[in-house]
Protein backbone atom coordinates (compact mmCIF):
# COMPACT_ATOMS: atom_id res chain seq x y z
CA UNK A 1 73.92 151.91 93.20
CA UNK A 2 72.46 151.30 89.75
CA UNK A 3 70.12 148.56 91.40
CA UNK A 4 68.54 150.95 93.59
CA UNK A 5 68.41 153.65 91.30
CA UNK A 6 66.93 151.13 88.70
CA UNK A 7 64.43 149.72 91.25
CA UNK A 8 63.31 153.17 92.23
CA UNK A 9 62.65 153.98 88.19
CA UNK A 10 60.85 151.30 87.36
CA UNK A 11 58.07 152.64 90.44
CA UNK A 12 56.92 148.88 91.01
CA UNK A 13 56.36 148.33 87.34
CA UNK A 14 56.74 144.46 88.07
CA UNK A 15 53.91 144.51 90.10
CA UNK A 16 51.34 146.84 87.90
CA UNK A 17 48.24 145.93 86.01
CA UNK A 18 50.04 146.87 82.95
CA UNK A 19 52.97 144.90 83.16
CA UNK A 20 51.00 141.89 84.79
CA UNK A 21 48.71 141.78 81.90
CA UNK A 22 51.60 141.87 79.41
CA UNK A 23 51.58 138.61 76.94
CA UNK A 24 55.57 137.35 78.29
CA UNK A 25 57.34 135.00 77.04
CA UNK A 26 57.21 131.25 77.57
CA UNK A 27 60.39 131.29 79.48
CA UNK A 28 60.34 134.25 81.73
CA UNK A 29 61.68 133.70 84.85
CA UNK A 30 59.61 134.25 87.97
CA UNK A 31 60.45 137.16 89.43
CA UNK A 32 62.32 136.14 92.54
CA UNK A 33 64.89 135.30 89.83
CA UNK A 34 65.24 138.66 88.72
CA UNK A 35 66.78 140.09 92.21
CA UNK A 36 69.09 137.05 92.39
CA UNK A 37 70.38 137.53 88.72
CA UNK A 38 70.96 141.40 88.78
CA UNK A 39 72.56 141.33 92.45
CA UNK A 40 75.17 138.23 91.57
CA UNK A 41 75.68 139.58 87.64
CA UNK A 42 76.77 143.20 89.13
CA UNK A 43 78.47 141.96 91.77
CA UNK A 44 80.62 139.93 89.20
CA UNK A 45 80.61 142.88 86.87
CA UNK A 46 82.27 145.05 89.89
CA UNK A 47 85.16 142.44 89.94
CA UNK A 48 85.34 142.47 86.66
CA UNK A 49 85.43 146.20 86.05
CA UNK A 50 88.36 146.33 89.48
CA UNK A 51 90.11 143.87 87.33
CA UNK A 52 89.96 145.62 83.60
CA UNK A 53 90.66 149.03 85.26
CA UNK A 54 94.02 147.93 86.68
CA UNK A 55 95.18 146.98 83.41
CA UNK A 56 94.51 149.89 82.16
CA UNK A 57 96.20 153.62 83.35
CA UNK A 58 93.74 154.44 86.50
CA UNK A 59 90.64 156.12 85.56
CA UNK A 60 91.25 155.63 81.25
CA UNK A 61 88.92 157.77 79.71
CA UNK A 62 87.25 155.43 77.48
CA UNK A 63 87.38 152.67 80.16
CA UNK A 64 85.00 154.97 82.16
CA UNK A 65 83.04 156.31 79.02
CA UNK A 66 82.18 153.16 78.15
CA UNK A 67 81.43 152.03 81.76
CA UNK A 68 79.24 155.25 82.41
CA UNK A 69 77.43 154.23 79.28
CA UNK A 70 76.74 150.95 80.57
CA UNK A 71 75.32 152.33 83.52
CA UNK A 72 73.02 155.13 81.62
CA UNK A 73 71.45 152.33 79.51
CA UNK A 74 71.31 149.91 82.68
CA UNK A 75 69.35 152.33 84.57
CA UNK A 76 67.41 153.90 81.59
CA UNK A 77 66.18 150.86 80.73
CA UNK A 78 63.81 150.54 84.04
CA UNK A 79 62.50 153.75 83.33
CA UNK A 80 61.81 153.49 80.03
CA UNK A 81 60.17 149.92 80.11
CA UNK A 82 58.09 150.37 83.51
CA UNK A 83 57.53 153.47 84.53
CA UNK A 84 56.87 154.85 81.06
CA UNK A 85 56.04 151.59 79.25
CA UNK A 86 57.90 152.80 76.23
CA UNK A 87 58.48 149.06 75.28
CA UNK A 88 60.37 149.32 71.96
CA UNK A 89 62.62 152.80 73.28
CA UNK A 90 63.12 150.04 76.21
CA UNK A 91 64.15 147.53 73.30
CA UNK A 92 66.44 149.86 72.05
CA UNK A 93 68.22 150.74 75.31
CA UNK A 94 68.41 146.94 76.40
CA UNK A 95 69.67 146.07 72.61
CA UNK A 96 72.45 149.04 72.92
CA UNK A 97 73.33 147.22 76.82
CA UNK A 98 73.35 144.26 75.33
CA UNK A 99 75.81 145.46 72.45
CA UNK A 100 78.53 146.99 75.08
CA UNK A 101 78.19 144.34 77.31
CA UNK A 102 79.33 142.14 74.14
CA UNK A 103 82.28 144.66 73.16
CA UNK A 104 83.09 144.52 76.75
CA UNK A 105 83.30 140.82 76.81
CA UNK A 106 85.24 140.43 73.17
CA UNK A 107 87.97 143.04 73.66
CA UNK A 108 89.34 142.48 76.49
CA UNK A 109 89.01 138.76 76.27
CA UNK A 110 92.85 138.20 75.77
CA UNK A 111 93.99 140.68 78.38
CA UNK A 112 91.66 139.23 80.98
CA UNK A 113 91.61 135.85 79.53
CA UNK A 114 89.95 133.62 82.94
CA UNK A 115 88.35 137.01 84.67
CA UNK A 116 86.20 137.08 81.63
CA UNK A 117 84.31 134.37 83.57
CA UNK A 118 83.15 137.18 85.38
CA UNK A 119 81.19 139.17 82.88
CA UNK A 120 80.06 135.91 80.81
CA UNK A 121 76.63 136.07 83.50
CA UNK A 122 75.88 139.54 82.31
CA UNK A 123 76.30 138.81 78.89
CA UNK A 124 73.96 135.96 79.07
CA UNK A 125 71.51 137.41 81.57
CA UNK A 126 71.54 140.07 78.74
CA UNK A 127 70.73 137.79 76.06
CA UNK A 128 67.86 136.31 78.09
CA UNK A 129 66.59 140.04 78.93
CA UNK A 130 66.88 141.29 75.55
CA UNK A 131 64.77 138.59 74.06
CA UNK A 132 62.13 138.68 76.76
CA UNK A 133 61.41 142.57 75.27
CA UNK A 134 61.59 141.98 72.33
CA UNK A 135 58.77 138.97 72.19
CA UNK A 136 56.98 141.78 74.61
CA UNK A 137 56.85 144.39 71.78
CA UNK A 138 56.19 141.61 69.24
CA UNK A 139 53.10 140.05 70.88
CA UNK A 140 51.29 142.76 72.77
């Protein structure tokens, strides 16, 4: 659901002068990559999220804060970045995702111990994301 929603805020923002004319980063992906990574990182990160919520009482409220702030910044982040090419408000919402995805990872390490495998992708995809931005704001 947050794909699709993303997708539809970004209004083709991949694929606008503005974005196309953008000074990227050496090592940004083509963009094929981009619909690979996102659809096998939240698949993983549904797993993951089945996985951390049965440890947990059903439905723990900071469980799901946390998780509904994941998805707000997830989301936001399209709109922000393409549709309203508010690149360093974008920087600040991917830096924020990139921070929970992180606490995410770290504290629950030793209660999920191996299933952590499963959000290691986003953090990393994450990483790569973040920095792509932030040369983006730097160099245009």
């Amino acid at each position: 659901m947050a794909l699709g929603i993303g997708t539809l805020l970004m209004e083709d923002g991949p694929q606008k002068e503005w974005y196309l004319s953008l000074n990227k980063a050496p090592w940004t992906p083509p963009g094929w990559i981009f619909g690979a990574a996102w659809t096998t990182i939240m698949l993983l990160f549904s797993f993951y999220m089945t996985k951390l919520s049965f440890e947990y009482k059903f439905l723990d409220k900071k469980l799901l804060s946390l998780f509904i702030a994941q998805w707000m910044l997830n989301v936001s982040w399209n709109y922000f970045f393409f549709n309203q090419q508010l690149t360093v408000v974008g920087l600040v919402s991917i830096t924020l995702l990139w921070l929970l995805i992180g606490y995410f990872t770290f504290e629950h390490l030793n209660k999920l111990r191996m299933f952590t495998l499963l959000i290691l992708p986003y953090l990393i995809w994450m990483t790569i994301a973040t920095s792509l931005n932030a040369y983006i704001v730097f160099y245009n």
